[in-house]
Protein backbone atom coordinates (compact mmCIF):
# COMPACT_ATOMS: atom_id res chain seq x y z
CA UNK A 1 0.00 0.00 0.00
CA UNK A 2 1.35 3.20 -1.14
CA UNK A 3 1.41 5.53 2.21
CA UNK A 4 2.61 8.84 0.35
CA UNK A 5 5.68 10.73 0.92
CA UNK A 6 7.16 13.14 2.69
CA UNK A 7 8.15 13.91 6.52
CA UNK A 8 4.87 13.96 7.74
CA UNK A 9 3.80 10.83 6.11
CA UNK A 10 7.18 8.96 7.86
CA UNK A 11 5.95 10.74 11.27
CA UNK A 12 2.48 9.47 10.86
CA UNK A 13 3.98 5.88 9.90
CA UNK A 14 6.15 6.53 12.92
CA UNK A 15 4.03 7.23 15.63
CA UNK A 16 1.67 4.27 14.01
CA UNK A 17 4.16 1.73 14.70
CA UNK A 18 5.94 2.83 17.71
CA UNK A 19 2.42 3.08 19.57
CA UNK A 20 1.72 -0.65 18.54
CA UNK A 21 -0.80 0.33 15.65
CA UNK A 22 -0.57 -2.99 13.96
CA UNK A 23 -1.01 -5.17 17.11
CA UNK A 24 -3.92 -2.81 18.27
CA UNK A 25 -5.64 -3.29 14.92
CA UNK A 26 -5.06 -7.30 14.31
CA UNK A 27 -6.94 -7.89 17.90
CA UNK A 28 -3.80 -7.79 20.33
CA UNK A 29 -3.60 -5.88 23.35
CA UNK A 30 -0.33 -4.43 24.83
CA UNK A 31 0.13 -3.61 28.38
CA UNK A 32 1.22 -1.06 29.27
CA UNK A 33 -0.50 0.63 26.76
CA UNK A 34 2.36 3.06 26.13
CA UNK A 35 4.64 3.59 22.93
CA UNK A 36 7.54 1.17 22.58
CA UNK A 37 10.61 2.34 23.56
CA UNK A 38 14.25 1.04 24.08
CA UNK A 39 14.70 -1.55 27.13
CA UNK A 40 10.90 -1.37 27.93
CA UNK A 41 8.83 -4.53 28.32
CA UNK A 42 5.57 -5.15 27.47
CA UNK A 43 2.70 -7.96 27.49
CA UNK A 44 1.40 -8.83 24.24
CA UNK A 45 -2.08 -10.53 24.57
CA UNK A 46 -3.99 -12.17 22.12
CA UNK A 47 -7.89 -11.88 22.89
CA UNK A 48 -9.99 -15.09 21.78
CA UNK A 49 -13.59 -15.36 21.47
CA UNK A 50 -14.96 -16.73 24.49
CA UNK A 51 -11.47 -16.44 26.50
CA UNK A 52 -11.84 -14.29 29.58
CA UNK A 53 -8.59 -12.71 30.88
CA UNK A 54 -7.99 -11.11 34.16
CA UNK A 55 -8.01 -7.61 34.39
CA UNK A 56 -4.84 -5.43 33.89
């Protein structure tokens, strides 16, 4: 898919991926629900029909 060009198109695409845009929008949930950044760790959670999960 052909995003555009330009500085604020690489900001956007930026921002998209370092706030876990693509995990967000396939069904995932990331806690804590902050942008990645160097060192950090996160949960990455997968949320099935009919699966209940404790709270965060």
């Amino acid at each position: 898919m052909h995003l555009g060009h330009g500085p604020e198109v690489l900001e956007r695409a930026g921002r998209h991926v370092l706030g876990w845009g693509s995990q967000l929008g396939t069904g995932f949930a990331v806690y804590p629900p902050a942008p990645a950044e160097p060192g950090a760790t996160v949960l990455i959670r997968l949320g099935l029909p009919g699966l209940r999960c404790p709270a965060r």
